[in-house]
Protein backbone atom coordinates (compact mmCIF):
# COMPACT_ATOMS: atom_id res chain seq x y z
CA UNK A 1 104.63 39.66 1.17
CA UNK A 2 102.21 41.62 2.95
CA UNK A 3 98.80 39.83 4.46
CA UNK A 4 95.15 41.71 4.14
CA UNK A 5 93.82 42.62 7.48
CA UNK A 6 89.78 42.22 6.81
CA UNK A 7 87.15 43.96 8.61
CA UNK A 8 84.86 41.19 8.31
CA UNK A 9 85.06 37.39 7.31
CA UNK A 10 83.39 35.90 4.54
CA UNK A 11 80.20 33.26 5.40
CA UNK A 12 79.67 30.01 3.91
CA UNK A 13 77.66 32.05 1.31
CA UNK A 14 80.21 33.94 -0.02
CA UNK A 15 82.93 33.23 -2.66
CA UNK A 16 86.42 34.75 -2.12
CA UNK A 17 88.59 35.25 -4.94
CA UNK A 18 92.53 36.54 -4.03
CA UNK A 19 94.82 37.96 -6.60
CA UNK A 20 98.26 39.13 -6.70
CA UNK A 21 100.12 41.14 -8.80
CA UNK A 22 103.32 42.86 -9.05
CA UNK A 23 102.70 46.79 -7.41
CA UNK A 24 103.34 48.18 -10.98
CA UNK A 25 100.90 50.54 -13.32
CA UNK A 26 101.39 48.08 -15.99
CA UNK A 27 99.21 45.21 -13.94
CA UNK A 28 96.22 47.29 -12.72
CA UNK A 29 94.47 46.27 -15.91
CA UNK A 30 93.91 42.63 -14.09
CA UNK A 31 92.90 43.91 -11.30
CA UNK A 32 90.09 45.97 -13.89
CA UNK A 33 89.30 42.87 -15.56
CA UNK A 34 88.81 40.90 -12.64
CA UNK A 35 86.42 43.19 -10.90
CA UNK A 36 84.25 43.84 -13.90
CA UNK A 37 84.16 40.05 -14.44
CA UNK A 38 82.78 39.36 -10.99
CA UNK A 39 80.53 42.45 -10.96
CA UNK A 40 79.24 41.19 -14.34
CA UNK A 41 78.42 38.01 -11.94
CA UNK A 42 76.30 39.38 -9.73
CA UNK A 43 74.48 41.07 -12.71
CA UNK A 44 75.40 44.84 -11.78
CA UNK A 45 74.18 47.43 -14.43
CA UNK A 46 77.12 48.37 -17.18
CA UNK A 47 77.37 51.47 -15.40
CA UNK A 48 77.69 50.35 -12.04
CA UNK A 49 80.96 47.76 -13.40
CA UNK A 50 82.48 50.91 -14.83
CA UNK A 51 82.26 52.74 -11.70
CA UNK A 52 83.54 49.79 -9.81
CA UNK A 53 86.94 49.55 -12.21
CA UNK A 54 87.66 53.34 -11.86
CA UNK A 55 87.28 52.95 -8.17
CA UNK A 56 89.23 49.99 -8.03
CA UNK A 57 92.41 51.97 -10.15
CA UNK A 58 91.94 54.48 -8.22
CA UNK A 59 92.47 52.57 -4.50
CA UNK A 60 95.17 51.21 -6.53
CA UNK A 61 96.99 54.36 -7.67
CA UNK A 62 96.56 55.66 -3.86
CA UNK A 63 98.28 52.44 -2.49
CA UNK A 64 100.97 52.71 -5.40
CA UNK A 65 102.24 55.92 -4.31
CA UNK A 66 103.26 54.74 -0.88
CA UNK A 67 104.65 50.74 -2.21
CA UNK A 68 107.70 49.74 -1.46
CA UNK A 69 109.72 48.95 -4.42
CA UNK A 70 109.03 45.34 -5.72
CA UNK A 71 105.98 44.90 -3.30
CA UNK A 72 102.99 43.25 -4.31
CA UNK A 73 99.27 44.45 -4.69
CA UNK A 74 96.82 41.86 -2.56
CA UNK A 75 93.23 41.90 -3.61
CA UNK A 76 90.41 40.18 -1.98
CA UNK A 77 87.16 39.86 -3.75
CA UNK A 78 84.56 39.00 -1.51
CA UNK A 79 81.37 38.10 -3.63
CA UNK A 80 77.85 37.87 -1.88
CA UNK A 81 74.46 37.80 -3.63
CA UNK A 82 73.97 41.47 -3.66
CA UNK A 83 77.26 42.74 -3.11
CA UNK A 84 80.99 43.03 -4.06
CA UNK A 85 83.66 44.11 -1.99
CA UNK A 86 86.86 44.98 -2.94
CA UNK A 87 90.25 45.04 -0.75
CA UNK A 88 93.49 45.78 -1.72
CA UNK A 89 96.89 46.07 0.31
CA UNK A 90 100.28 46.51 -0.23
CA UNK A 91 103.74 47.00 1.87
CA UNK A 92 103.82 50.70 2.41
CA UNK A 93 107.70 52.34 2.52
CA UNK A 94 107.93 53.74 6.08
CA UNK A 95 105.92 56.85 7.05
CA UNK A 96 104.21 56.38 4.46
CA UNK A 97 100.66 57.98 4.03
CA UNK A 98 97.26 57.56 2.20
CA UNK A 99 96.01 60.89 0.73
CA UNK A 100 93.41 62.61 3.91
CA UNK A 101 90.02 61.56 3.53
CA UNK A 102 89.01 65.07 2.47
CA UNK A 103 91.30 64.60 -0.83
CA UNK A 104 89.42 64.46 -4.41
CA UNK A 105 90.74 60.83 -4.67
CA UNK A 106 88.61 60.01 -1.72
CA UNK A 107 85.60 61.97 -2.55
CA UNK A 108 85.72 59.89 -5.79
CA UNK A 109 86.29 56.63 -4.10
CA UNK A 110 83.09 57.63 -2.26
CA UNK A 111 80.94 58.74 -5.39
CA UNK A 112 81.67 55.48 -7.27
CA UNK A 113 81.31 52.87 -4.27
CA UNK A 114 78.50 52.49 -1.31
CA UNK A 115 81.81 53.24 1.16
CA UNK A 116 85.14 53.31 1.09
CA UNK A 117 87.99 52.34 4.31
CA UNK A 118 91.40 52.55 4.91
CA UNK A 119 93.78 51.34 7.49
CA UNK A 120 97.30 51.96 7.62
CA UNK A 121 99.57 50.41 9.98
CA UNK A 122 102.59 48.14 10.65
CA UNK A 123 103.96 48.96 6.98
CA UNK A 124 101.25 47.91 5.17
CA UNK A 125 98.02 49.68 3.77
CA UNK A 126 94.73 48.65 2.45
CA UNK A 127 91.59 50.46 0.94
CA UNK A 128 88.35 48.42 0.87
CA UNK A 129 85.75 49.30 -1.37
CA UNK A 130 82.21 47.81 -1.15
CA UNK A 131 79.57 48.40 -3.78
CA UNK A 132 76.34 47.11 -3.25
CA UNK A 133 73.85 46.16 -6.71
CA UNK A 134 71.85 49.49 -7.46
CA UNK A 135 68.53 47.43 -5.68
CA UNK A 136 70.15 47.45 -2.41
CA UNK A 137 72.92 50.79 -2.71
């Protein structure tokens, strides 16, 4: 089982919500469910929760395409009063590659989220999405 590197730690403010599921298709739909429930939380807009699932199947069909088989798909929630970000990582098979940051997938990552990382390393990958309420985007 693979660990999620974070770029930044949560404060005593924020709630942190982990999930794992098997690195299949058929489970992205609780990963959906459980980012437009906490979205829903912080009171974003019903089109800013939409935007948030795509972007969050999308990261997920990026990382799926370089899983090993039988990995698992880590997500961190990370839940602050204005914000929600989104990690997920998985065990990457070796030489394994995220699409270049120029790639559609990326540009929609971008489109749907205030920004959008990657790291790659050590066989694992992660994408981290953060999406701020439309008052502070």
């Amino acid at each position: 089982m693979s660990s999620l590197v974070t770029q930044s730690e949560p404060t005593v403010d924020d709630d942190v919500v982990l999930l794992t599921v098997p690195a299949d298709g058929g489970y992205l739909s609780v990963l959906r469910t459980a980012t437009a429930g906490l979205a829903a939380r912080l009171h974003f807009a019903l089109d800013e929760i939409e935007d948030l699932r795509i972007a969050v199947d999308e990261a997920c069909a990026m990382l799926l395409a370089v899983a090993t088989r039988d990995a698992d798909l880590q997500c961190r929630f990370s839940v602050t009063d204005d914000a929600l970000t989104v990690e997920v990582a998985v065990a990457t098979v070796r030489g394994a590659r995220l699409p270049p940051e120029s790639s559609f997938a990326w540009k929609v990552l971008r489109a749907l989220t205030t920004s959008a990382t990657a790291t790659a390393s050590s066989g694992q990958a992660s994408i981290r999405l953060l999406t701020r309420r439309s008052g502070g985007r």
